[in-house]
C-alpha atoms as a PDB file:
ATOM      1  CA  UNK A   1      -7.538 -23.215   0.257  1.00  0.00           C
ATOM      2  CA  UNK A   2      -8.345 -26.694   1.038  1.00  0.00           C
ATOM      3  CA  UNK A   3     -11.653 -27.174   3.235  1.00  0.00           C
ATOM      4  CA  UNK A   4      -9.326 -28.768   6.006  1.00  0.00           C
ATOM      5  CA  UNK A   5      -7.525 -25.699   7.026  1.00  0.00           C
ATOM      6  CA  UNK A   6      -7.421 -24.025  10.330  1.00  0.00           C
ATOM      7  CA  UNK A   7      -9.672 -20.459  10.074  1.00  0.00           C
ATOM      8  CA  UNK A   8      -7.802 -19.087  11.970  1.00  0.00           C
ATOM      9  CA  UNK A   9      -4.305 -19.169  10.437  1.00  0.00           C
ATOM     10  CA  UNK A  10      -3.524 -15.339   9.669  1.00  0.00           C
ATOM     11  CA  UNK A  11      -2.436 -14.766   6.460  1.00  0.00           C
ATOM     12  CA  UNK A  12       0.890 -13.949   5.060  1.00  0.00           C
ATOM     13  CA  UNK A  13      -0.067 -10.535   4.385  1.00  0.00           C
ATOM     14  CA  UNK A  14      -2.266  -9.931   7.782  1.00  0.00           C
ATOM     15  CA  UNK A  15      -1.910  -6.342   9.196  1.00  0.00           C
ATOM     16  CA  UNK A  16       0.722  -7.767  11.971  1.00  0.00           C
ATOM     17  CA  UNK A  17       2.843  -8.008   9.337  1.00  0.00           C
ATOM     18  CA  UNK A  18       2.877  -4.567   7.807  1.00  0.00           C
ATOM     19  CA  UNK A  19       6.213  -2.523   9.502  1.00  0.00           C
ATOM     20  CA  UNK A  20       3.871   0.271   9.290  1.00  0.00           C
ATOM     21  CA  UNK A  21       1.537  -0.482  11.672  1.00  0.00           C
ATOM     22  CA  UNK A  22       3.982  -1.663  14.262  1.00  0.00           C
ATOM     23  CA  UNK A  23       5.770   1.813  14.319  1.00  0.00           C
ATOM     24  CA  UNK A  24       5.690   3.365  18.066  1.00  0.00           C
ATOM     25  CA  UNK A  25       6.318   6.900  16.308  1.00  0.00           C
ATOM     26  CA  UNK A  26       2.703   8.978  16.999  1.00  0.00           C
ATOM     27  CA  UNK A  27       3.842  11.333  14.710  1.00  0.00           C
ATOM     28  CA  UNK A  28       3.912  10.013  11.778  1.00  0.00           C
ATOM     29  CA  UNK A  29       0.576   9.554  12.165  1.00  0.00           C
ATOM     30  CA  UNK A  30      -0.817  12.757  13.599  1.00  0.00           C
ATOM     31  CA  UNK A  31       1.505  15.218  11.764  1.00  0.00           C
ATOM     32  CA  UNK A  32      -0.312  14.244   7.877  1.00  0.00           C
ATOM     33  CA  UNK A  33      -3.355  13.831   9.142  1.00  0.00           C
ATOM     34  CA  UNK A  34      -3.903  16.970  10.892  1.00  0.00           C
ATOM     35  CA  UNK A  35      -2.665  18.176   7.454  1.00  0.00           C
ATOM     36  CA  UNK A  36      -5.601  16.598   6.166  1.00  0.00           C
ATOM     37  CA  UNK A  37      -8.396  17.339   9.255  1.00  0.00           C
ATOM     38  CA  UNK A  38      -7.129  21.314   8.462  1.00  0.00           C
ATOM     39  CA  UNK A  39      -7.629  21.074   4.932  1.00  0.00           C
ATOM     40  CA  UNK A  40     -10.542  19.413   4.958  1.00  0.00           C
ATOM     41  CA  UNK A  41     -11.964  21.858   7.846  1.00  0.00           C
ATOM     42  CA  UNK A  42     -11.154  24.684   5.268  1.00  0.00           C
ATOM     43  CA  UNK A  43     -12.903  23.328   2.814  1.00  0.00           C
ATOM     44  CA  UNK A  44     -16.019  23.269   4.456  1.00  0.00           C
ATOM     45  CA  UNK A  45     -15.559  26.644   5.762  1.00  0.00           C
ATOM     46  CA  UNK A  46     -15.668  27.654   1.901  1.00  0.00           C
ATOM     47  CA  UNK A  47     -18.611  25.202   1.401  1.00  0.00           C
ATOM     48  CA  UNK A  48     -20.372  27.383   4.247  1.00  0.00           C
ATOM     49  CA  UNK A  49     -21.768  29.780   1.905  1.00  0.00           C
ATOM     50  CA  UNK A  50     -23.102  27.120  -0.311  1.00  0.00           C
ATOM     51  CA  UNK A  51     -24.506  24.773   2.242  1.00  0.00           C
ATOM     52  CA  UNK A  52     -24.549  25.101   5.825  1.00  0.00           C
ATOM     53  CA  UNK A  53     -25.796  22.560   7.370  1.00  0.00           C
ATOM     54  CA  UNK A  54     -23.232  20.258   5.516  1.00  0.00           C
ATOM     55  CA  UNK A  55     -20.478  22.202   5.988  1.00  0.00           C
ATOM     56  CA  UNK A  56     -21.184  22.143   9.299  1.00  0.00           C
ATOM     57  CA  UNK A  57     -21.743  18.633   9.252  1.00  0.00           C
ATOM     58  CA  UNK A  58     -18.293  17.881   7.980  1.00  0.00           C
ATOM     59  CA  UNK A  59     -16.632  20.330  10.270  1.00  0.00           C
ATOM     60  CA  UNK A  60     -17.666  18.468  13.274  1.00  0.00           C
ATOM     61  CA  UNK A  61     -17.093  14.712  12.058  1.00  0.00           C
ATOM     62  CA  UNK A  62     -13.360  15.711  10.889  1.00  0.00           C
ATOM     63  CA  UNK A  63     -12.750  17.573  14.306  1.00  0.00           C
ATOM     64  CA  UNK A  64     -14.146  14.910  16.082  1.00  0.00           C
ATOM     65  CA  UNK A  65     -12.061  11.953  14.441  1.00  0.00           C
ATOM     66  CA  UNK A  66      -8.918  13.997  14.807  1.00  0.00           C
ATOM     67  CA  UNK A  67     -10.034  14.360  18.814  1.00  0.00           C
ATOM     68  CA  UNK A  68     -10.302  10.866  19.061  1.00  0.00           C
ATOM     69  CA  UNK A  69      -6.650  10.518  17.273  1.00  0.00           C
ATOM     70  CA  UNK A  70      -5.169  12.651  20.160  1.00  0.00           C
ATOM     71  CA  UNK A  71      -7.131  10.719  22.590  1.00  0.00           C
ATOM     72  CA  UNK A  72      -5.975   7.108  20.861  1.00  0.00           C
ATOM     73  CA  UNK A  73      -2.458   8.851  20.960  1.00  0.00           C
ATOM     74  CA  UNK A  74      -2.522   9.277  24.729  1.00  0.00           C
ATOM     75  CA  UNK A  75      -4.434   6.541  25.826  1.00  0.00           C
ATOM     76  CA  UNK A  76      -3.621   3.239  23.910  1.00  0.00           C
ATOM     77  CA  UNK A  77      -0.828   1.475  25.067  1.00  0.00           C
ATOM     78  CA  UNK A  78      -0.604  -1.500  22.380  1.00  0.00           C
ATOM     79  CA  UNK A  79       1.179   0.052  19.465  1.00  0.00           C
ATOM     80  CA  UNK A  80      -0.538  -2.062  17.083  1.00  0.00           C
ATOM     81  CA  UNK A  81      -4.324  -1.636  18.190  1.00  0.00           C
ATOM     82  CA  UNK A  82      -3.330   2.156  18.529  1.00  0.00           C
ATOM     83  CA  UNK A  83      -1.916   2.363  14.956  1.00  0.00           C
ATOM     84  CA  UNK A  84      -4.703   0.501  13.686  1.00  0.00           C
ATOM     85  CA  UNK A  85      -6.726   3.070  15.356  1.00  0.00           C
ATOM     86  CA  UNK A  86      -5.228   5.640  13.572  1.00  0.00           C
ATOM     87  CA  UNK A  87      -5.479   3.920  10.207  1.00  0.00           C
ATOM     88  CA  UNK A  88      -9.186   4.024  10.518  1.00  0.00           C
ATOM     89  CA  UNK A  89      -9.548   7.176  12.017  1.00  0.00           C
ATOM     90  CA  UNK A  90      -7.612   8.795   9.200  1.00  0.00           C
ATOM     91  CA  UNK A  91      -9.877   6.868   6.742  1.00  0.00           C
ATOM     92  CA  UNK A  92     -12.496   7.833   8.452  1.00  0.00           C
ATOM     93  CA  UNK A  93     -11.266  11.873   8.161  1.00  0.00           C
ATOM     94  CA  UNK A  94     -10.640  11.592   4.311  1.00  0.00           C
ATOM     95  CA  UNK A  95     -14.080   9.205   3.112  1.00  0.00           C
ATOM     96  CA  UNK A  96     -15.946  11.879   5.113  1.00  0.00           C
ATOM     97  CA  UNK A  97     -14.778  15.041   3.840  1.00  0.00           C
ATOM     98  CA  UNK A  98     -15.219  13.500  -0.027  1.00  0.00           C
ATOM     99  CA  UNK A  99     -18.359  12.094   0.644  1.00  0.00           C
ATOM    100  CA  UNK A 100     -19.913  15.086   2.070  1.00  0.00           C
ATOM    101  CA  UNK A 101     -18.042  17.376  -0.064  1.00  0.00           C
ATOM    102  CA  UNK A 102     -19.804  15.356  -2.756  1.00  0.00           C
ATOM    103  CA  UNK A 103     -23.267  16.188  -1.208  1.00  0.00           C
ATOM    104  CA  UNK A 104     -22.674  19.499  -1.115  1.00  0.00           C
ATOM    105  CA  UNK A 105     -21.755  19.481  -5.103  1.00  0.00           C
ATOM    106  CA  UNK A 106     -24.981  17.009  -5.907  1.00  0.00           C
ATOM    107  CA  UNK A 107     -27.330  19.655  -3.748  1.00  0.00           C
ATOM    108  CA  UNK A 108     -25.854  22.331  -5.634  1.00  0.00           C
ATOM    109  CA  UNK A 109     -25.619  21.105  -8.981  1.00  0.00           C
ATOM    110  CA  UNK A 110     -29.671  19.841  -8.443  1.00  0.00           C
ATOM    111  CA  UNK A 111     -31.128  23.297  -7.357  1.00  0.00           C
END
């Protein structure tokens, strides 16, 4: 990259790019990841008897990130900030539940 070029030139591979993320289909978005907010919300019902308050915990982020899917999905207008949206948010769903799942196995493999 020579020192001389424009910032902000997007690259070739920039996320406008991606066919992906410029697909007006909601459902192909919501469908998987509620498949993924349900099985990660039954997970932590099992991890209930182990430990609650991080169960708990994990119940409430994953419900609450797939809320604010349905919300994104009603409210956004610009298919590509909404997509985007959804990208995150099902990140967001799937490095919770393995992060706190992992919490609850450190907590119980410590005591």
């Amino acid at each position: 990259m020579s020192p001389l070029a424009d910032l902000h030139v997007d690259p070739p591979h920039a996320t406008a790019a991606r066919p992906a993320l410029s697909d007006e289909r909601r459902r192909h978005w919501l469908v998987p990841t509620a498949v993924l907010a349900a099985v990660s919300v039954g997970t932590f019902v099992l991890a209930f008897v182990l430990n609650p308050p991080i169960a708990v915990t994990g119940i409430v982020l994953v419900t609450t990130f797939y809320v604010a899917m349905l919300v994104c999905a009603v409210a956004a207008r610009n298919v590509h900030n909404r997509t985007l949206a959804f990208a995150w948010l099902t990140g967001a769903i799937s490095v919770t539940s393995v992060v706190l799942m992992l919490f609850v196995l450190a907590v119980e493999a410590i005591s």
